[in-house]
PDB file of N, CA and C in Angstrom:
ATOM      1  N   UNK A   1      33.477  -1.182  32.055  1.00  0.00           N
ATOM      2  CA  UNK A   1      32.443  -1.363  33.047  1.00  0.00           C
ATOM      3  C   UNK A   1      31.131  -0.737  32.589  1.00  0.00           C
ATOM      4  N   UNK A   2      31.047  -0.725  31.500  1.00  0.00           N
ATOM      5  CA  UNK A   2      30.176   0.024  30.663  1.00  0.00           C
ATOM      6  C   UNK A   2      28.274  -0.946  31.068  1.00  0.00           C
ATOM      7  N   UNK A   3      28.365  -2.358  31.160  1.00  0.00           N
ATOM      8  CA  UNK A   3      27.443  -2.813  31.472  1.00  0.00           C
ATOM      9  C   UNK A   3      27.090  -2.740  32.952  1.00  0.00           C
ATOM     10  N   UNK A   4      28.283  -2.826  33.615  1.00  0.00           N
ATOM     11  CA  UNK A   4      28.186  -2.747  34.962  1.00  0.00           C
ATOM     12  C   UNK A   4      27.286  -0.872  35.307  1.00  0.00           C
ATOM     13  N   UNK A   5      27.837  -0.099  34.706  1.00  0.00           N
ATOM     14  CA  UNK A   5      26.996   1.228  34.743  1.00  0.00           C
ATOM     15  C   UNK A   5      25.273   1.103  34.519  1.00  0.00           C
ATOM     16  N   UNK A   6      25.084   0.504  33.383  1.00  0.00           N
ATOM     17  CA  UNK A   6      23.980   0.534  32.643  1.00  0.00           C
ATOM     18  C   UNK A   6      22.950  -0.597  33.713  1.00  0.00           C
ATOM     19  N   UNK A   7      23.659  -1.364  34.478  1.00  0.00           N
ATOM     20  CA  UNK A   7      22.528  -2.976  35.569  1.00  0.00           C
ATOM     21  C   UNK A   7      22.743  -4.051  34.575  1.00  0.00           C
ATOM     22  N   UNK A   8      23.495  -4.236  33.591  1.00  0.00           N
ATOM     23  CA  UNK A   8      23.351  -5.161  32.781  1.00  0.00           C
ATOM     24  C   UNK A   8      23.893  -6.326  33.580  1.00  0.00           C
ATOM     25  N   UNK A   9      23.371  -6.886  34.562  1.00  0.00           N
ATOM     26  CA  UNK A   9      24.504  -8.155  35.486  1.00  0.00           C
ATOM     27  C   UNK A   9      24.915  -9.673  34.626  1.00  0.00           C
ATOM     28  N   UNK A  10      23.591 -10.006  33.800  1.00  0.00           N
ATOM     29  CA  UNK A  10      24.523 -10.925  33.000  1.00  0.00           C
ATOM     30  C   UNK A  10      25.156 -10.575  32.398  1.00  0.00           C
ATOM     31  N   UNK A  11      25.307  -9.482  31.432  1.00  0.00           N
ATOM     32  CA  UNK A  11      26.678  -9.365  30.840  1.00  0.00           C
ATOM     33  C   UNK A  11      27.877  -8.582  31.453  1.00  0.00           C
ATOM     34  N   UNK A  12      27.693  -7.803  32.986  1.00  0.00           N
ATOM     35  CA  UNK A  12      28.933  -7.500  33.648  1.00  0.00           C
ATOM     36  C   UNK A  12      29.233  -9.143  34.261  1.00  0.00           C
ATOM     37  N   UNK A  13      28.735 -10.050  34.536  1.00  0.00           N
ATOM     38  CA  UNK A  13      29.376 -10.969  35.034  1.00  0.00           C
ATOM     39  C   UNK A  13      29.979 -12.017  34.045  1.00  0.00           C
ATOM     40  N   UNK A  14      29.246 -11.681  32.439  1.00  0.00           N
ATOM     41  CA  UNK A  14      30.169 -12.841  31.399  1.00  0.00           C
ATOM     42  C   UNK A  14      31.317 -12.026  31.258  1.00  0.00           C
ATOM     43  N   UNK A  15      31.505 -10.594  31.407  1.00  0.00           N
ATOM     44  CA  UNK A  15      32.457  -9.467  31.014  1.00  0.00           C
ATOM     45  C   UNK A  15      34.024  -9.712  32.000  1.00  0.00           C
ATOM     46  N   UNK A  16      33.300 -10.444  33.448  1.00  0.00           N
ATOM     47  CA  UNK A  16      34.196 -10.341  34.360  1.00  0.00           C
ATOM     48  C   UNK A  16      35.088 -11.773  34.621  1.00  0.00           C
ATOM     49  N   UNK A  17      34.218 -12.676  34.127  1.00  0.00           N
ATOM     50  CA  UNK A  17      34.277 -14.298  33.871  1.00  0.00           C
ATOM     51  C   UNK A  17      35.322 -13.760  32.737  1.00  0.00           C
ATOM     52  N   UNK A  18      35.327 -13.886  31.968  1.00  0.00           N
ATOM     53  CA  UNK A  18      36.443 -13.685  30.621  1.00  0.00           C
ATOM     54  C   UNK A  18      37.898 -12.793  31.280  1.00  0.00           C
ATOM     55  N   UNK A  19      37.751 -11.720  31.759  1.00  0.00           N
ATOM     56  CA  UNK A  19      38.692 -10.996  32.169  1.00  0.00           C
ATOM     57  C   UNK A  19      39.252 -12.036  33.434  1.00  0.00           C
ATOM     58  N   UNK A  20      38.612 -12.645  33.574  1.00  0.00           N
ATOM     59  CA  UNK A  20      39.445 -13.644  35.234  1.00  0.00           C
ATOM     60  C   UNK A  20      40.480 -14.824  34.676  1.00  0.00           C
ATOM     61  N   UNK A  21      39.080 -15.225  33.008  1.00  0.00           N
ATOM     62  CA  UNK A  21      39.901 -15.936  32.055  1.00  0.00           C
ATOM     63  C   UNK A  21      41.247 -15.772  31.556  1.00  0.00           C
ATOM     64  N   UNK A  22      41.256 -14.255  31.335  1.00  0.00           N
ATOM     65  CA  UNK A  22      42.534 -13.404  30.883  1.00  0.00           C
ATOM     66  C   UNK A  22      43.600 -13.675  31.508  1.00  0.00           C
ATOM     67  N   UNK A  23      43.231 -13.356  32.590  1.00  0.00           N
ATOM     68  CA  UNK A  23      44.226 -13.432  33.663  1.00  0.00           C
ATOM     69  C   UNK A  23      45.646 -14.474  34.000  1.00  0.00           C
ATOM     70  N   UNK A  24      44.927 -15.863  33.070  1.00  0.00           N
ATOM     71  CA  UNK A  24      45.694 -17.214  33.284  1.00  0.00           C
ATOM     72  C   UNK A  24      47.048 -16.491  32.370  1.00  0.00           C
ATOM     73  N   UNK A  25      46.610 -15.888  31.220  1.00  0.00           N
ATOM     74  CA  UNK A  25      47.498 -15.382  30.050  1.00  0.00           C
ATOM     75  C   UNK A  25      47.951 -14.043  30.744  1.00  0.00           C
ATOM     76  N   UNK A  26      47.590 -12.908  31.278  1.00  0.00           N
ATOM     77  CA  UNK A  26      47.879 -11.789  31.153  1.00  0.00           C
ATOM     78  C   UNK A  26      47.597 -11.312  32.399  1.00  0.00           C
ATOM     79  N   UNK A  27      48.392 -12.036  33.647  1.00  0.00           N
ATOM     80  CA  UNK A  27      47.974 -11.463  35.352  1.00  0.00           C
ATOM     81  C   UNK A  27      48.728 -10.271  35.568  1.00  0.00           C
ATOM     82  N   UNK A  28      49.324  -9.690  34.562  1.00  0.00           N
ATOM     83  CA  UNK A  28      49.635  -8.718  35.274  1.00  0.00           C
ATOM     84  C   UNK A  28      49.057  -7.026  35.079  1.00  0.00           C
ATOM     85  N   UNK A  29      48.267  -7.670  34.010  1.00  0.00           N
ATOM     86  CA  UNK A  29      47.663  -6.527  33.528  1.00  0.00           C
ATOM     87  C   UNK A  29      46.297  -6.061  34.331  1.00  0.00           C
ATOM     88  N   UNK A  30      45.625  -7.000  34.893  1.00  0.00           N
ATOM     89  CA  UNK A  30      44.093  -7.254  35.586  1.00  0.00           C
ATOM     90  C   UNK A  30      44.049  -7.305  37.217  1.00  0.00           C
ATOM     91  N   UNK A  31      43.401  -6.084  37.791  1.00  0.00           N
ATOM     92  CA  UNK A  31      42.994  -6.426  38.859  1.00  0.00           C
ATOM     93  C   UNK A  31      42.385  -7.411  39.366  1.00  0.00           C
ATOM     94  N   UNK A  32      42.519  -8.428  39.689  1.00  0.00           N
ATOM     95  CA  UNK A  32      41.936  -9.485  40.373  1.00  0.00           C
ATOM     96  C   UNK A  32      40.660  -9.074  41.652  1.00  0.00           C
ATOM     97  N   UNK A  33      41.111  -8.630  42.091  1.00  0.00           N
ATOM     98  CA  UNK A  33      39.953  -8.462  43.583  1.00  0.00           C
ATOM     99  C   UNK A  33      39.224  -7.165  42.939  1.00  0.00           C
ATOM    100  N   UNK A  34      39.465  -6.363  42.078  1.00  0.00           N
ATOM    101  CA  UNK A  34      38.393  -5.584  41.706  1.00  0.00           C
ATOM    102  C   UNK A  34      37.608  -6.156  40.794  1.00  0.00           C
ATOM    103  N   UNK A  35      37.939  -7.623  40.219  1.00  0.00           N
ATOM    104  CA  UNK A  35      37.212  -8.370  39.220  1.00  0.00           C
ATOM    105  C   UNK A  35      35.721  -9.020  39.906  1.00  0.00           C
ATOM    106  N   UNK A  36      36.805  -9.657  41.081  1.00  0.00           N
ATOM    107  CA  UNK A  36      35.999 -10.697  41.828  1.00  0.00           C
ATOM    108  C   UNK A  36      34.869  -9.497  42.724  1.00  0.00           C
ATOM    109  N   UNK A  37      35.253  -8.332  43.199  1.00  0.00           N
ATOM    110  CA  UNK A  37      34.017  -7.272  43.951  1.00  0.00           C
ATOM    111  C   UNK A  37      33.287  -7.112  42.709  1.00  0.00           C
ATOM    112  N   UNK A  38      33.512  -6.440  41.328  1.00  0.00           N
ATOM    113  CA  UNK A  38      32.455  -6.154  40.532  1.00  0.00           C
ATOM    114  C   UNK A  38      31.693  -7.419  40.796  1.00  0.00           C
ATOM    115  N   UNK A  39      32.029  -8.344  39.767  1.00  0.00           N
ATOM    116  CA  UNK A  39      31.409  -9.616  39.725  1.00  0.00           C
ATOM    117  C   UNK A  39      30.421  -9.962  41.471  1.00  0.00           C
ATOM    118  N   UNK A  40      31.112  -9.660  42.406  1.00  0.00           N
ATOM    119  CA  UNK A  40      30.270 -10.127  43.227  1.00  0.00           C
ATOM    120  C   UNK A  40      28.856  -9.000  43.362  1.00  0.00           C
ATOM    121  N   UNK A  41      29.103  -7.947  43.327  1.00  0.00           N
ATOM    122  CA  UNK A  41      28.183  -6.815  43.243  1.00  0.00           C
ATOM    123  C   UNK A  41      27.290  -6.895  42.296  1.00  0.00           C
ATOM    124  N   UNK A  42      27.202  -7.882  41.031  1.00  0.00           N
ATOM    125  CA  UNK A  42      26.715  -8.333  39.804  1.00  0.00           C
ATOM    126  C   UNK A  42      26.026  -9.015  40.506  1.00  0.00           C
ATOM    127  N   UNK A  43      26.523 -10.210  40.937  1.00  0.00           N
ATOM    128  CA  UNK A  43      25.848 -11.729  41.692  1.00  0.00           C
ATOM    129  C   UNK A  43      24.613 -11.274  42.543  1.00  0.00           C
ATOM    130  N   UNK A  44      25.176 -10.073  43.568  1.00  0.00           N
ATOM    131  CA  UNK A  44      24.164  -9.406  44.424  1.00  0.00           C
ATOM    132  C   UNK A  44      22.672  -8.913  43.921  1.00  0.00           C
ATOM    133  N   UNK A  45      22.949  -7.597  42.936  1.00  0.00           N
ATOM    134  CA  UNK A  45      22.526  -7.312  42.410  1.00  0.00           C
ATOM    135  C   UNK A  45      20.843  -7.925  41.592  1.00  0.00           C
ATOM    136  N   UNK A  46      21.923  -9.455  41.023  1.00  0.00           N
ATOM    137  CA  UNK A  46      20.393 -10.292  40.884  1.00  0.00           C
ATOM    138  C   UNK A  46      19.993 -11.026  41.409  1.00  0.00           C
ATOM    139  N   UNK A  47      20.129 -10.693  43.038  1.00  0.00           N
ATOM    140  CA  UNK A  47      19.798 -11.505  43.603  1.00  0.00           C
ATOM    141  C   UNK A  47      20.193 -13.095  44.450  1.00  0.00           C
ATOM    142  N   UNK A  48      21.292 -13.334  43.559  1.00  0.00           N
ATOM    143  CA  UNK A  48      22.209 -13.988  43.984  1.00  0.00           C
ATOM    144  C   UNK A  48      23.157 -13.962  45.434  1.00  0.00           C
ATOM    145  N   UNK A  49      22.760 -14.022  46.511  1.00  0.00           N
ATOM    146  CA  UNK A  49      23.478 -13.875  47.705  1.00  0.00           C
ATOM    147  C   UNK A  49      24.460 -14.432  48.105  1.00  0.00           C
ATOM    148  N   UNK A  50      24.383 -16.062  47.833  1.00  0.00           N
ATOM    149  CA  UNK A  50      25.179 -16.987  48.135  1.00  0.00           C
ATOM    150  C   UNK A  50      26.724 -16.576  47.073  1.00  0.00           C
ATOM    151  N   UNK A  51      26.533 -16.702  45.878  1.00  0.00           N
ATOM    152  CA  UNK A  51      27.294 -16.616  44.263  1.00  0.00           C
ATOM    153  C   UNK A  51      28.478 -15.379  45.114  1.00  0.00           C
ATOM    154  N   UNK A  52      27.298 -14.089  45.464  1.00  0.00           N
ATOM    155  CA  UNK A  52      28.329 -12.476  45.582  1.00  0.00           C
ATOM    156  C   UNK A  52      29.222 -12.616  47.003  1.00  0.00           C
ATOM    157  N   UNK A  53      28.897 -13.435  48.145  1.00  0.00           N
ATOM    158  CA  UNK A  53      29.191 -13.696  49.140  1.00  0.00           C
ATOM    159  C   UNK A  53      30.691 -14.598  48.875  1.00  0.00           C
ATOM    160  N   UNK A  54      30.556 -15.546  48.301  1.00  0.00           N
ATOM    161  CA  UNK A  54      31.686 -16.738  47.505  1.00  0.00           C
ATOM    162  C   UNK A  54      32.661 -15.336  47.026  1.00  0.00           C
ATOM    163  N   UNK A  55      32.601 -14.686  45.978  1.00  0.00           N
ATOM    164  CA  UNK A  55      33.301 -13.518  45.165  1.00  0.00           C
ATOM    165  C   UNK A  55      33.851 -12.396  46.435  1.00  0.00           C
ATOM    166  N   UNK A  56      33.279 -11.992  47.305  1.00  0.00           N
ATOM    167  CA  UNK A  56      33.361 -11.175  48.249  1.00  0.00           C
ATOM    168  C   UNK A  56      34.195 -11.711  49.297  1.00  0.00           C
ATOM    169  N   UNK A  57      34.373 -12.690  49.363  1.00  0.00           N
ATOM    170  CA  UNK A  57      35.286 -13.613  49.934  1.00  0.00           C
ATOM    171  C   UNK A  57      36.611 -14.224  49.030  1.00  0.00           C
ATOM    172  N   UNK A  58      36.273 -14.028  47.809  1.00  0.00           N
ATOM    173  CA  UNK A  58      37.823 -13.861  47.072  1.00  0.00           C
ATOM    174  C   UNK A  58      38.454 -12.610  46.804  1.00  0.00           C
ATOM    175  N   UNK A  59      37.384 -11.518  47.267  1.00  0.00           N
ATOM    176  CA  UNK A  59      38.547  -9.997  46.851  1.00  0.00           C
ATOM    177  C   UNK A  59      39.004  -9.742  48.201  1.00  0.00           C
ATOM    178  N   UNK A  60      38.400 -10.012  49.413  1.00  0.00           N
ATOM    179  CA  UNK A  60      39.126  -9.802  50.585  1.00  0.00           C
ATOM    180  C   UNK A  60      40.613 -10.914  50.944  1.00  0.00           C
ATOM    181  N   UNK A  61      40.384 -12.273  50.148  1.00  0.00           N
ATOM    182  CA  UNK A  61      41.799 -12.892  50.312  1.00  0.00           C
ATOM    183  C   UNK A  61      42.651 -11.904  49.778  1.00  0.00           C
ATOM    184  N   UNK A  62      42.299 -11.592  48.974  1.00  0.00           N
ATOM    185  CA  UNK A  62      43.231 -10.720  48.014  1.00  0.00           C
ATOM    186  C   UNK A  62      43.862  -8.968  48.792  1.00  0.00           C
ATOM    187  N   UNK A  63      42.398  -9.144  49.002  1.00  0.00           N
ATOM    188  CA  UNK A  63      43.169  -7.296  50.365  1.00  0.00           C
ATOM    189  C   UNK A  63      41.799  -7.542  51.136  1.00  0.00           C
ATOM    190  N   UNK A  64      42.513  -7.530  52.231  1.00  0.00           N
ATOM    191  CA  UNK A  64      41.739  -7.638  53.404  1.00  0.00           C
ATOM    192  C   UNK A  64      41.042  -6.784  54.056  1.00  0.00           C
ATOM    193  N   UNK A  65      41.627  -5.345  53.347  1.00  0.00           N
ATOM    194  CA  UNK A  65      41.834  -4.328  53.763  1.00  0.00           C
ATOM    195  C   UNK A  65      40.426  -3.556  53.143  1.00  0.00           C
ATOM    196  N   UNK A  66      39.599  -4.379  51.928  1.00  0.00           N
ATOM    197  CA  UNK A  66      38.511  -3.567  51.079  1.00  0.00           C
ATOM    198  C   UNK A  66      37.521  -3.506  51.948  1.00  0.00           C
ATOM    199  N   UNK A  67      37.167  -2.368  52.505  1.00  0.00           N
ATOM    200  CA  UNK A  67      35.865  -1.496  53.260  1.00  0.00           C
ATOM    201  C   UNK A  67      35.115  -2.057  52.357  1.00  0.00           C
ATOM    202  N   UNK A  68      34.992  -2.033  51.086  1.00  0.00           N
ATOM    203  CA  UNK A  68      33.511  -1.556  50.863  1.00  0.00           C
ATOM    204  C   UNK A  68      33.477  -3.230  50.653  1.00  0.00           C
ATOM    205  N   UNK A  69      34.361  -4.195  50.205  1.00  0.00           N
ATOM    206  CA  UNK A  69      33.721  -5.781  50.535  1.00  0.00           C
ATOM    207  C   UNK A  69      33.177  -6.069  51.403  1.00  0.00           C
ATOM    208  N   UNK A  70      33.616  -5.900  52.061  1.00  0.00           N
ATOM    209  CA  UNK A  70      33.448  -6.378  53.839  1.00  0.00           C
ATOM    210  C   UNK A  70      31.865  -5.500  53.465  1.00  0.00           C
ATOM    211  N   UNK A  71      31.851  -4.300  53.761  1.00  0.00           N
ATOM    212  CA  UNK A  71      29.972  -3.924  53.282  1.00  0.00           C
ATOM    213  C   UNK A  71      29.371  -4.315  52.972  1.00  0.00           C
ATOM    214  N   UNK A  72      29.831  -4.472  51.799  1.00  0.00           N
ATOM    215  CA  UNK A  72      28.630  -5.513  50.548  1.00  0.00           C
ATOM    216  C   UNK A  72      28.361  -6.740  51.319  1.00  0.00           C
ATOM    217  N   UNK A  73      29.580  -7.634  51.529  1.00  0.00           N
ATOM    218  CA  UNK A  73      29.185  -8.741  51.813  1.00  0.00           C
ATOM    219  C   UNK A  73      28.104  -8.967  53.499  1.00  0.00           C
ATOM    220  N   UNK A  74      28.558  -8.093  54.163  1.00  0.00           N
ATOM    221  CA  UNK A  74      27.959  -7.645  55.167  1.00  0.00           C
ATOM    222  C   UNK A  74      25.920  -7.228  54.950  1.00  0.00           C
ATOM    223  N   UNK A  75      25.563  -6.669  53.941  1.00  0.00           N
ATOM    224  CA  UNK A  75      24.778  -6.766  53.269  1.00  0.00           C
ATOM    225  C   UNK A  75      24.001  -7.857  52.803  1.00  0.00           C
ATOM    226  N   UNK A  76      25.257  -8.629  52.009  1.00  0.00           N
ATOM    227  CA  UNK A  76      24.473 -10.676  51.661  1.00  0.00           C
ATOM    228  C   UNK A  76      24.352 -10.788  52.463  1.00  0.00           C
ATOM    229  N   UNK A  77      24.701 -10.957  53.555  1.00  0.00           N
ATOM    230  CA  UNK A  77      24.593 -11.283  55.172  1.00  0.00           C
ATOM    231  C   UNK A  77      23.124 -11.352  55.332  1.00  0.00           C
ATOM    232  N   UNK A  78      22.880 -10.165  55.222  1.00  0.00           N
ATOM    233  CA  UNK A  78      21.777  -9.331  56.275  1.00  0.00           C
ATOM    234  C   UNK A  78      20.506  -9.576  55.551  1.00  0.00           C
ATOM    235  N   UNK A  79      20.482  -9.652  53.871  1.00  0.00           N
ATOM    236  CA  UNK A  79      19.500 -10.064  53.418  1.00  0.00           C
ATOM    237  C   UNK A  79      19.198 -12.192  53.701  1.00  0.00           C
ATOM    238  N   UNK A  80      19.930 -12.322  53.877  1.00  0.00           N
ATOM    239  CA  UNK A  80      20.178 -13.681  54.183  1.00  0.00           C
ATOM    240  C   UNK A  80      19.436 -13.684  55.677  1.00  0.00           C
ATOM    241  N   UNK A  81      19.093 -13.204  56.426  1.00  0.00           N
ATOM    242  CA  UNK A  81      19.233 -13.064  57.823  1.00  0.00           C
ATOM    243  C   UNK A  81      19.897 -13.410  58.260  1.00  0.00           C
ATOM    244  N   UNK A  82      21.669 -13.509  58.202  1.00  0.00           N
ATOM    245  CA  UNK A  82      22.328 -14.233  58.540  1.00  0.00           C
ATOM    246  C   UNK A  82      23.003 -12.725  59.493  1.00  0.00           C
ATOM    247  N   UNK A  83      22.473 -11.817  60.715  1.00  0.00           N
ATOM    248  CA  UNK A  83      22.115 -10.889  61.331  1.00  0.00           C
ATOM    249  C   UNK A  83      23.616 -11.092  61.974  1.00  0.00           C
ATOM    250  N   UNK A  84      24.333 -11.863  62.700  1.00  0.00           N
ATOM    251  CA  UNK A  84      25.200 -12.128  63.755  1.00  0.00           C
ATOM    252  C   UNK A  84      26.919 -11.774  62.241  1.00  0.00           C
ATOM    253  N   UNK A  85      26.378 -12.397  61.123  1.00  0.00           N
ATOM    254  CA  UNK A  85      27.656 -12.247  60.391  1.00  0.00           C
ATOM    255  C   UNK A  85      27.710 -10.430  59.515  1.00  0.00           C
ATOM    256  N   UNK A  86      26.570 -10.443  59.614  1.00  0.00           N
ATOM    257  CA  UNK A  86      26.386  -8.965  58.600  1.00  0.00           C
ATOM    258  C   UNK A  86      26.773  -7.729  59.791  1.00  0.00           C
ATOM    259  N   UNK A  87      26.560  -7.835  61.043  1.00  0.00           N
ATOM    260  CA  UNK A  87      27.658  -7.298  61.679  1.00  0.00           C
ATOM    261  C   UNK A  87      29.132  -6.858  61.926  1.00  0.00           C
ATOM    262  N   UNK A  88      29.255  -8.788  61.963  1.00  0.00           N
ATOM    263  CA  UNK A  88      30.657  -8.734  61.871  1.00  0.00           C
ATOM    264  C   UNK A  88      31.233  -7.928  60.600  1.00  0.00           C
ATOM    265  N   UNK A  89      30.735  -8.137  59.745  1.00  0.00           N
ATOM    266  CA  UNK A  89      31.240  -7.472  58.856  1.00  0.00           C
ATOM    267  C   UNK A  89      31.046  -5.705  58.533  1.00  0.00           C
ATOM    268  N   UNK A  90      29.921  -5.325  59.014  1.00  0.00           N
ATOM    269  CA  UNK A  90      30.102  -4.177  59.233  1.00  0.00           C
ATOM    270  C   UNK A  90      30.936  -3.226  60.225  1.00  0.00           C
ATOM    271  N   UNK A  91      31.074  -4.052  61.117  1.00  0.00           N
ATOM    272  CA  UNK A  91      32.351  -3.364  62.281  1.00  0.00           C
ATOM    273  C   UNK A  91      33.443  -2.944  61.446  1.00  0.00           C
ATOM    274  N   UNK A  92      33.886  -4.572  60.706  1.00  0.00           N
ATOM    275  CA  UNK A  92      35.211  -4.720  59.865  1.00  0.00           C
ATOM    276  C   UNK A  92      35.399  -3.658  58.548  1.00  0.00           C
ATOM    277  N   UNK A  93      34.016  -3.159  58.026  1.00  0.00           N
ATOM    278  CA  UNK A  93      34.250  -2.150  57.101  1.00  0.00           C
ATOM    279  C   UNK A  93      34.415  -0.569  57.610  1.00  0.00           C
ATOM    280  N   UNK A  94      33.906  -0.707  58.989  1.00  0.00           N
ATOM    281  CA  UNK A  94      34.341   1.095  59.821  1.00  0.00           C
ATOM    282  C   UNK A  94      36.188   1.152  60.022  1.00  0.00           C
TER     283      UNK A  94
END
C-alpha cells in the first residue's frame, strides 16, 4: 500500500485492479472488500464519486458490517449532494 500512503491513486488503483486480477488464481490469499474500499478511497480521492461509490458498494456486499465504508461512501454521497443518502449512511456507520 506503499502508493496508497504516498496519494499515488493511479497507481494504488492499477495496484488494486491486478490484485482483484489475482484473485481469479489465488482467492484465498487476498482480501477482497479491503481491495474494493482501498480502490474505492483511490476513486474518491480523484475525484471520482460515482467509480468509489460502485467499489463501496462491493466491500459492504462483502461485510456489511464496514463502518468506515458506509462513511466514505456516505461522504460520495454528500459531495454529490445526494444529502438524504449520505445520511443514511452515516447513521449506518455509528
Amino acid at each position: 500500500m506503499s502508493r496508497y500512503s504516498a496519494n499515488d491513486w493511479d497507481g494504488t488503483i492499477d495496484r488494486l485492479n491486478a490484485a482483484l486480477e489475482s484473485m481469479k488464481v489465488l482467492p484465498k490469499t487476498l482480501d477482497r472488500e479491503a481491495i474494493y474500499f482501498y480502490r474505492a478511497n483511490a476513486y474518491y480521492y480523484k475525484g471520482k464519486k460515482d467509480r468509489a461509490i460502485l467499489d463501496y458498494n462491493q466491500a459492504l456486499k462483502l461485510n456489511p458490517c464496514h463502518a468506515l465504508a458506509y462513511n466514505n461512501r456516505g461522504a460520495a454521497y454528500a459531495d454529490k449532494g445526494e444529502n438524504d443518502r449520505a445520511i443514511l449512511d452515516y447513521n449506518q456507520a455509528l
